[in-house]
Protein backbone atom coordinates (compact mmCIF):
# COMPACT_ATOMS: atom_id res chain seq x y z
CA UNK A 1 171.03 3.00 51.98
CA UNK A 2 168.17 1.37 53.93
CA UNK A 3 168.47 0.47 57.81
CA UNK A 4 169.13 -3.20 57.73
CA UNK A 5 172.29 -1.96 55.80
CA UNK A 6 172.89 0.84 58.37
CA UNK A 7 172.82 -2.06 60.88
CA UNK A 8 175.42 -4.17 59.12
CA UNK A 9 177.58 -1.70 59.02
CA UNK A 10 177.49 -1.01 62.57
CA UNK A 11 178.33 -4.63 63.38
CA UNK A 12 180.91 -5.09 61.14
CA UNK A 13 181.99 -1.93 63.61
CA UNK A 14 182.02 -3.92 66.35
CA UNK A 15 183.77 -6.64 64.63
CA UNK A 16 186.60 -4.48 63.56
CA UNK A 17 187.11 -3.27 67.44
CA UNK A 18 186.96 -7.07 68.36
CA UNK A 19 189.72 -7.48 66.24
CA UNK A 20 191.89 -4.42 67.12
CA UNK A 21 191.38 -5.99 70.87
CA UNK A 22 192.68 -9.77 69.86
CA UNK A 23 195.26 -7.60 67.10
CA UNK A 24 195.94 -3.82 67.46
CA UNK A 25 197.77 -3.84 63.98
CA UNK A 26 194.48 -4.82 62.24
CA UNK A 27 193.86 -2.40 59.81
CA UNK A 28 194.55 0.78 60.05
CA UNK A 29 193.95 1.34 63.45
CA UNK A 30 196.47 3.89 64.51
CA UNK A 31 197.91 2.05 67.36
CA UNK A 32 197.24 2.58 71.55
CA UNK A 33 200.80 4.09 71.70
CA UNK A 34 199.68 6.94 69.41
CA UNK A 35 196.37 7.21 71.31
CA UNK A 36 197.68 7.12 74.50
CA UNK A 37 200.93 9.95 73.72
CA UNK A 38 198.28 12.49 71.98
CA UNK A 39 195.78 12.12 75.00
CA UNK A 40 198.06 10.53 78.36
CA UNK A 41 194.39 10.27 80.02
CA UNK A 42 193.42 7.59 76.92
CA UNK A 43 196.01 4.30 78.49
CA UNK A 44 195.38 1.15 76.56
CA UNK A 45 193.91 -0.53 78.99
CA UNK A 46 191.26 2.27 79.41
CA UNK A 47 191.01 2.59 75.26
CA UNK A 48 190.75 -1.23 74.86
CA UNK A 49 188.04 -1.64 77.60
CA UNK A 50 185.99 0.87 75.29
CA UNK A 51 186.50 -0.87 72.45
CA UNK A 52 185.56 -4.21 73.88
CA UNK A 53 182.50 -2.92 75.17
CA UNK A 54 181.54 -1.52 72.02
CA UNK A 55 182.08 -4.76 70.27
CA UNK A 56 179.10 -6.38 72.35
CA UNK A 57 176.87 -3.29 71.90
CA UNK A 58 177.39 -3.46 68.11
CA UNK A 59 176.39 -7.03 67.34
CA UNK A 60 173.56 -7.65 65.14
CA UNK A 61 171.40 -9.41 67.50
CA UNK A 62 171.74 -6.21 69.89
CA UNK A 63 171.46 -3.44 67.48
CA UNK A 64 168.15 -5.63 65.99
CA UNK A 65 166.98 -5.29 69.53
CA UNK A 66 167.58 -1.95 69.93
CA UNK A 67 165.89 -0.60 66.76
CA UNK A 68 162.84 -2.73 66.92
CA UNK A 69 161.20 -0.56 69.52
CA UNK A 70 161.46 2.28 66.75
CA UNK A 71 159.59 3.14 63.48
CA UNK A 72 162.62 4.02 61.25
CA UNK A 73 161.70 4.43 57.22
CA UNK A 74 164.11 2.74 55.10
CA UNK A 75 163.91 6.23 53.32
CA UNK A 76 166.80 8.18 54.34
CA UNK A 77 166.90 11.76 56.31
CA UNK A 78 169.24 12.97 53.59
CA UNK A 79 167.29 16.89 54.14
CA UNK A 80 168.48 16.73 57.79
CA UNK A 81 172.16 17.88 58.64
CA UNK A 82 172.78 16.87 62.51
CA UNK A 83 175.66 18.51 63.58
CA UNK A 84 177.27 16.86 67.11
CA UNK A 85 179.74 18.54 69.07
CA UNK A 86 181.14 15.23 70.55
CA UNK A 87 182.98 15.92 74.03
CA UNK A 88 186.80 14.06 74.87
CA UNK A 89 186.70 12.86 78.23
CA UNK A 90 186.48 9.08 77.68
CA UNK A 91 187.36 7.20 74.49
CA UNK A 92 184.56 7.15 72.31
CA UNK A 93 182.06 8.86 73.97
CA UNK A 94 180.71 10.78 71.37
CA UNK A 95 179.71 7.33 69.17
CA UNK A 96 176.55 6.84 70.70
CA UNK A 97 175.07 10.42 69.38
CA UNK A 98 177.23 9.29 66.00
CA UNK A 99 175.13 6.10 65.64
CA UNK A 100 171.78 7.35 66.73
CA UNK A 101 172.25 9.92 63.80
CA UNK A 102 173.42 7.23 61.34
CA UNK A 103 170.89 4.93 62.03
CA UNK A 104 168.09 7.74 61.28
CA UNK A 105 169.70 8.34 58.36
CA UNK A 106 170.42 12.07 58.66
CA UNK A 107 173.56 13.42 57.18
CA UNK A 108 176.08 13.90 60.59
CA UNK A 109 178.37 16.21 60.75
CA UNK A 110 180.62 15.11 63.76
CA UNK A 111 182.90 18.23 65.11
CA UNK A 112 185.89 16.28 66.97
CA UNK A 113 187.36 16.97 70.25
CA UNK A 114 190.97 17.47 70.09
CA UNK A 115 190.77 15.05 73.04
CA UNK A 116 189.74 12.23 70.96
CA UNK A 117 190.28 13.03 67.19
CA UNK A 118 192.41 10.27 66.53
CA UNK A 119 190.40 7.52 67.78
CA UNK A 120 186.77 9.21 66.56
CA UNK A 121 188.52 9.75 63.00
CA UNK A 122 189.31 5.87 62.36
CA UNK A 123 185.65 5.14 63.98
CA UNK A 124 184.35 7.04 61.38
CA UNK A 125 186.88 6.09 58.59
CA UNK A 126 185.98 2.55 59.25
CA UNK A 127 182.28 3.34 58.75
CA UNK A 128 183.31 5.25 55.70
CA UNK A 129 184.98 2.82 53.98
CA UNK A 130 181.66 0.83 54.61
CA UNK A 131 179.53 3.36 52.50
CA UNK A 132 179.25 3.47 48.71
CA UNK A 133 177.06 6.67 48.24
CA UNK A 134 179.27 9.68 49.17
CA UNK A 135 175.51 11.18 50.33
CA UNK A 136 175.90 8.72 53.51
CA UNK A 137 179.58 9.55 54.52
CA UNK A 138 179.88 11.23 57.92
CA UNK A 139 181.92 14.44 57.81
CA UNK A 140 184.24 14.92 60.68
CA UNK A 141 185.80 18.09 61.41
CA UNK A 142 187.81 20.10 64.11
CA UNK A 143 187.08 23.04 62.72
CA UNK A 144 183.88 25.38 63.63
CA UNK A 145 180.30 23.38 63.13
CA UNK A 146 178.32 24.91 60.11
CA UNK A 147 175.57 24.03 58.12
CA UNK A 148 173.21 22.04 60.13
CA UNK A 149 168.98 22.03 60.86
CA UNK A 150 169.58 19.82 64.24
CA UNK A 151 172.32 19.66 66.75
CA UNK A 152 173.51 17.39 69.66
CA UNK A 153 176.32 19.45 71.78
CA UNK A 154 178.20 17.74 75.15
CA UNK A 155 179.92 20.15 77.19
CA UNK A 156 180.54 21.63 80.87
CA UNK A 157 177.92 24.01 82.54
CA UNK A 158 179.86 27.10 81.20
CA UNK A 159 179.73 25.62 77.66
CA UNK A 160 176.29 24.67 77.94
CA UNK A 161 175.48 28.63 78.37
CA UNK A 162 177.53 29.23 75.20
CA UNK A 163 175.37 26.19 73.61
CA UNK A 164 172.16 27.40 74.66
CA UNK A 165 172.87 31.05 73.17
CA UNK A 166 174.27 29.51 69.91
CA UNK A 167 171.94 27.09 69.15
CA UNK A 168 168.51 28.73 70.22
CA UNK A 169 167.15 28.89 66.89
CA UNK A 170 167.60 24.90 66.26
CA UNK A 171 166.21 21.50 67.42
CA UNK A 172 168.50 20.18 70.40
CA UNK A 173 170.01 18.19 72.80
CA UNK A 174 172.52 20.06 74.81
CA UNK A 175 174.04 17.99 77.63
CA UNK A 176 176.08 19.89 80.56
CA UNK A 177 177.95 18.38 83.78
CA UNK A 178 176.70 15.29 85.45
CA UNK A 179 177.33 12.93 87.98
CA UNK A 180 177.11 9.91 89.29
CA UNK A 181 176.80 8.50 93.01
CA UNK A 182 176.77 5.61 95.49
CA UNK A 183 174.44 4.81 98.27
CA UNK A 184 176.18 2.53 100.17
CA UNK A 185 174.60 -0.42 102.82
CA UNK A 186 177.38 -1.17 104.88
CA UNK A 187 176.63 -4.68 103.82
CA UNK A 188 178.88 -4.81 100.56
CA UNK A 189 181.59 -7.57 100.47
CA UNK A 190 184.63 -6.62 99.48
CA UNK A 191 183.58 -8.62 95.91
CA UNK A 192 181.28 -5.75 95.45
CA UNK A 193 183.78 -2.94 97.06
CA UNK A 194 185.94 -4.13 93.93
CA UNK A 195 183.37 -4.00 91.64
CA UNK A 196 182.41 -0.58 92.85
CA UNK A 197 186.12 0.69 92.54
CA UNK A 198 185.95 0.04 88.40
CA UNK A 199 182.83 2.59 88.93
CA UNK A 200 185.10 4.78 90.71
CA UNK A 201 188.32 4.46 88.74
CA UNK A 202 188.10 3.60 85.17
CA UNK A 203 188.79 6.04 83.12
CA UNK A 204 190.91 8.42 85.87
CA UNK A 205 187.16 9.15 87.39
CA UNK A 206 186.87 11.46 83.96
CA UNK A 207 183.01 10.21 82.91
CA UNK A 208 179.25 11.15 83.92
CA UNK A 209 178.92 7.79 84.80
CA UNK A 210 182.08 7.31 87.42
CA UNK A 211 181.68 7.84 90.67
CA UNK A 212 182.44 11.12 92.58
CA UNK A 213 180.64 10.86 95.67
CA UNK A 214 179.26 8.15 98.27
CA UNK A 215 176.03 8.00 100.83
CA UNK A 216 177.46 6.02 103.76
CA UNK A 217 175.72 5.09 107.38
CA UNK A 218 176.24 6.67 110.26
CA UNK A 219 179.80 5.09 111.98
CA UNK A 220 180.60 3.57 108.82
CA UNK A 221 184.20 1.88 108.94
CA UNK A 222 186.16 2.49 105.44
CA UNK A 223 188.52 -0.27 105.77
CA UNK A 224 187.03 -3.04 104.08
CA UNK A 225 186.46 -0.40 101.12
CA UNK A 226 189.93 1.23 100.98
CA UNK A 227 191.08 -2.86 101.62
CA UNK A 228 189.42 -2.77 97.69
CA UNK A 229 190.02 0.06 96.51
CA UNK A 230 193.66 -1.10 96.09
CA UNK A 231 192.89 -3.17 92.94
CA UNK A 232 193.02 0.31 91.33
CA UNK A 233 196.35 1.39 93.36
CA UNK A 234 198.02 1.37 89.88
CA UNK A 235 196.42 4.92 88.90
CA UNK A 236 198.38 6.86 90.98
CA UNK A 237 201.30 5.66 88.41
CA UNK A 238 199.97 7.79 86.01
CA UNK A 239 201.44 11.46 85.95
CA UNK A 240 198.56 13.26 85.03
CA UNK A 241 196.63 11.44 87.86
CA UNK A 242 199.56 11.49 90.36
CA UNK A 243 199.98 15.26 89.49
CA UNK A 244 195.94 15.96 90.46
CA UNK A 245 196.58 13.74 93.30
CA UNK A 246 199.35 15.22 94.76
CA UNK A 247 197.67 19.10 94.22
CA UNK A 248 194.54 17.90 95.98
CA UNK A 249 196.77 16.51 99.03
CA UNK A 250 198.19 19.81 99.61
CA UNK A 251 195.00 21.76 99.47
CA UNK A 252 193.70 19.17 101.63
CA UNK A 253 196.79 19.22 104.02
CA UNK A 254 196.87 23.23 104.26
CA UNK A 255 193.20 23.58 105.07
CA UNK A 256 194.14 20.92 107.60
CA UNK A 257 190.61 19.60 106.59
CA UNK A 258 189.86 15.86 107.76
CA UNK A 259 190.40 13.36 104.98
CA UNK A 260 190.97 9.74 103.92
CA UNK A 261 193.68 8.48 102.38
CA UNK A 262 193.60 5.28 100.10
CA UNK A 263 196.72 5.73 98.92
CA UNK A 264 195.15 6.37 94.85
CA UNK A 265 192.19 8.58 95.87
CA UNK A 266 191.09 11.16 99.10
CA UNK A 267 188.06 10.92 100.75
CA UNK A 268 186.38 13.95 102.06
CA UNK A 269 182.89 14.40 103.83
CA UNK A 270 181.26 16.52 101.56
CA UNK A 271 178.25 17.06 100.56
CA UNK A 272 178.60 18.40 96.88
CA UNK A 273 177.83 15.58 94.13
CA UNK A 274 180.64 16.97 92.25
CA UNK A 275 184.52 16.01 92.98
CA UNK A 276 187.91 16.85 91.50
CA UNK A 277 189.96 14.40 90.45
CA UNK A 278 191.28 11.85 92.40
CA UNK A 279 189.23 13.39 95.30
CA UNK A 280 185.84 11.06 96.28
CA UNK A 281 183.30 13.27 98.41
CA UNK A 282 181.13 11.11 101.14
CA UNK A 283 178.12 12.06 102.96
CA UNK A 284 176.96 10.24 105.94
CA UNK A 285 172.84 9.45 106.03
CA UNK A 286 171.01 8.32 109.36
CA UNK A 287 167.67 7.33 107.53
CA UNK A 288 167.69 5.77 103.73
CA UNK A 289 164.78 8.20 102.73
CA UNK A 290 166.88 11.13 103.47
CA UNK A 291 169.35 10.09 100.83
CA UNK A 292 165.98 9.13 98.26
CA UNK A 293 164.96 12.35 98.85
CA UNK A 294 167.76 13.89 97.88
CA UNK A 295 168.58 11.90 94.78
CA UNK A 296 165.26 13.06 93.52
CA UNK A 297 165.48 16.73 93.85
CA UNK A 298 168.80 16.52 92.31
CA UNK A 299 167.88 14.25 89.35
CA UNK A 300 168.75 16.72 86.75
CA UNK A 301 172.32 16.47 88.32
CA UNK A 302 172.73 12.68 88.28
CA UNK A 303 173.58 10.13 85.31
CA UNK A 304 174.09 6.84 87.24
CA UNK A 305 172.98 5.45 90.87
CA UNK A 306 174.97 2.98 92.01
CA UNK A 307 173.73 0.47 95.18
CA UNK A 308 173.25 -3.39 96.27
CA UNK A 309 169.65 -2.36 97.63
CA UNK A 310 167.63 -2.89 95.04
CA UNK A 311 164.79 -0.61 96.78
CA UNK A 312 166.80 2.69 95.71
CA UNK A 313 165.30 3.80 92.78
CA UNK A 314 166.86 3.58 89.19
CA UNK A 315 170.00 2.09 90.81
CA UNK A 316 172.42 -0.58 89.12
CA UNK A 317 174.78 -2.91 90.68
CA UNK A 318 178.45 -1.86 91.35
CA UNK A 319 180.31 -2.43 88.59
CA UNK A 320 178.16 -1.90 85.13
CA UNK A 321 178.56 2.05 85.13
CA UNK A 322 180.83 1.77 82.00
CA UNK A 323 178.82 -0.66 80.36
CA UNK A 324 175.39 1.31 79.45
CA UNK A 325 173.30 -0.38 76.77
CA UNK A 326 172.02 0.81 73.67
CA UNK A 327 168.68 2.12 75.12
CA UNK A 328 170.56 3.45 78.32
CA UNK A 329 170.39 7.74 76.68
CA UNK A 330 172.47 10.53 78.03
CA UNK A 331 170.73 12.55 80.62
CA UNK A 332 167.74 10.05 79.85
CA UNK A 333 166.94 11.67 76.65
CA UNK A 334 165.57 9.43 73.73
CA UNK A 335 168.33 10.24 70.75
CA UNK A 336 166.43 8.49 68.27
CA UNK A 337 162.92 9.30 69.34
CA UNK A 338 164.50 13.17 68.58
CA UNK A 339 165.86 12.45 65.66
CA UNK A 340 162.69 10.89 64.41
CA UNK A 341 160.52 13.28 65.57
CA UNK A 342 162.67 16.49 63.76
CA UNK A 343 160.48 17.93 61.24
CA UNK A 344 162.31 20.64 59.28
C-alpha cells in the first residue's frame, strides 16, 4: 500500500467521525452510552469534541500538508514492528502515535488501555476494514506487548522508570508526566477567561495539555476569572469529579490552608506545576522575566503555554490547548522524523 493510499484512508477516518458526530448510529460505532458507562471520565460531550477535532485534522488537504515536509517511500516498513503502549486519559489520545506509525508504513502493534479500548478498537477497526493486504492491518491488543524492533510508550513518571528498564535495548520514545500552564496579564476579558476555562476543564483537567497551574500579578483580583469559570460549573455534576472535588475540600479545609473556591475547581497558591484534580495551583510573579525564567528551566516539565502576551515564548492563545495540529509532537518530539530515521 503506497502513502497517497495511507492518506485516503486516514480521511475517510475523519469522515467516518464526522458522521458519528451528525449520527452516532453510523456504523458500527459502539455508541457514547457504552463509552461513557465503561470509562465515566469519557462523557459524550468530551468523546464527541475528540472526534470532531479529529475530523478536521484528518482531511486530505491537512494530512497532504502535513506529510509534505517529509520524505516517505511509497515502499512500505513492513521489517519494522512499532509497538505503542497508548495511555487512557483522554479519548483518543493514543491515535496520533497510531497514525505516525501507519503513515511510515511500519507494522503497529497498538497495546490498548483498558481506559480507552472500546473507542481505540473501532478507530482501528474502521482503518481495518479500509485495508486489503492483511500485512497492513494494525494489531491491537490488551494483552502484554511482544514482538517489536521500535516502541512508543505514554505513561506516568513511575511507569516511565519501568519503560526505561524494559525497553533499553530498543529505539524509543518514552513519554512521562507533563503539564501545562498559564501566565496570566491581568488584562484578559472575560471572552478570553472563558476561553481559558475549556483549557482548564475539558476533559475533567485529565490531559498534558489542560491546565493545572496559573502565573498571576501581584494583587491580582480572581473575580472576573471565577465570574468565567462558571461556564464549566456543570463538572462538578459528574461523580467522579464531584468525588475528587469534595476529597480535595477536606484536605484543604483540615490543613486550614488558604484557598479559592469557584464552586467546580480550588485554587491554591502553589508553586508546583503539577495539580490534583479539580485543584488549580497559582503562583503570583512581580516581574514577567521571573516567570520566563522559570518556564525555561522547567521545559522538560511543560507540554503547553498558555497567554494573551504574545512576547512569552512558545505560548498559544487561551482556548486551542485541545486542538494541537498534526505537526504539534508530544513532548516536542518528531514521531515521523523517528520513525523514518529507524534503521534496524
Amino acid at each position: 500500500m503506497i502513502l497517497s493510499e495511507r492518506i485516503k484512508i486516514l480521511s475517510e477516518l475523519g469522515n467516518s467521525f464526522d458522521e458519528v458526530c451528525k449520527n452516532s448510529s453510523f456504523g458500527n460505532f459502539p455508541g457514547f452510552n457504552k463509552i461513557e458507562i465503561h470509562n465515566p471520565w469519557f462523557i459524550e460531550d468530551n468523546v464527541r469534541f475528540a472526534l470532531k477535532e479529529w475530523s478536521k485534522l484528518l482531511q486530505l488537504e491537512a494530512l497532504n500538508k502535513w506529510l509534505s515536509e517529509y520524505k516517505i517511500s511509497d515502499k512500505n516498513n513492513k521489517n519494522i514492528k512499532l509497538g505503542i503502549i497508548s495511555a487512557g486519559n483522554i479519548p483518543l489520545v493514543g491515535l496520533h502515535d497510531l497514525i505516525c506509525g501507519f503513515v511510515c508504513g511500519t507494522q503497529v502493534k497498538v497495546k490498548l488501555s483498558s481506559k480507552d479500548n472500546i473507542l481505540m478498537k473501532w478507530v482501528i477497526e474502521l482503518i481495518n476494514d479500509s485495508i486489503i493486504d492483511e500485512s497492513d492491518k494494525i494489531i491491537a491488543t490488551e494483552e502484554r506487548l511482544v514482538d517489536f524492533d521500535a516502541v512508543i510508550a505514554t505513561g506516568s513518571n513511575n511507569t516511565n522508570r519501568y519503560f526505561e528498564y524494559y525497553f533499553s535495548g530498543y529505539p524509543k520514545i518514552l513519554r512521562h508526566n507533563r503539564n501545562s500552564v498559564a501566565v496570566i496579564t491581568g488584562k484578559e476579558t472575560k471572552q478570553e477567561l472563558e476561553l481559558l476555562a475549556d483549557d482548564v476543564f475539558r476533559y475533567f483537567g485529565l490531559g498534558c495539555r489542560n491546565i493545572s497551574a496559573l502565573f498571576v500579578p501581584e494583587n491580582y483580583n480572581f473575580d472576573l476569572m471565577g465570574q468565567a469559570f462558571q461556564k464549566y460549573l456543570s463538572v462538578a455534576d459528574n461523580n467522579k469529579y464531584a468525588n475528587n472535588l469534595v476529597y480535595q475540600y477536606t484536605i484543604i479545609s483540615m490543613n486550614q490552608m488558604l484557598h479559592i473556591n469557584f464552586g467546580n475547581c480550588l485554587l491554591v497558591e502553589n508553586s508546583n506545576l503539577h495539580s490534583p484534580i479539580s485543584v488549580l495551583h497559582y503562583s503570583y510573579y512581580n516581574k514577567i522575566q521571573d516567570v520566563e525564567d522559570l518556564l525555561e528551566n522547567n521545559q522538560e516539565n511543560i507540554q503547553c503555554i498558555v497567554s494573551i502576551d504574545d512576547k512569552i515564548k512558545n505560548s498559544i492563545q487561551p482556548g486551542k490547548t485541545q486542538q494541537p495540529k498534526l505537526n504539534e509532537y508530544a513532548d516536542n518530539i518528531d514521531t515521523i522524523e523517528f520513525l523514518l530515521n529507524l534503521q534496524l
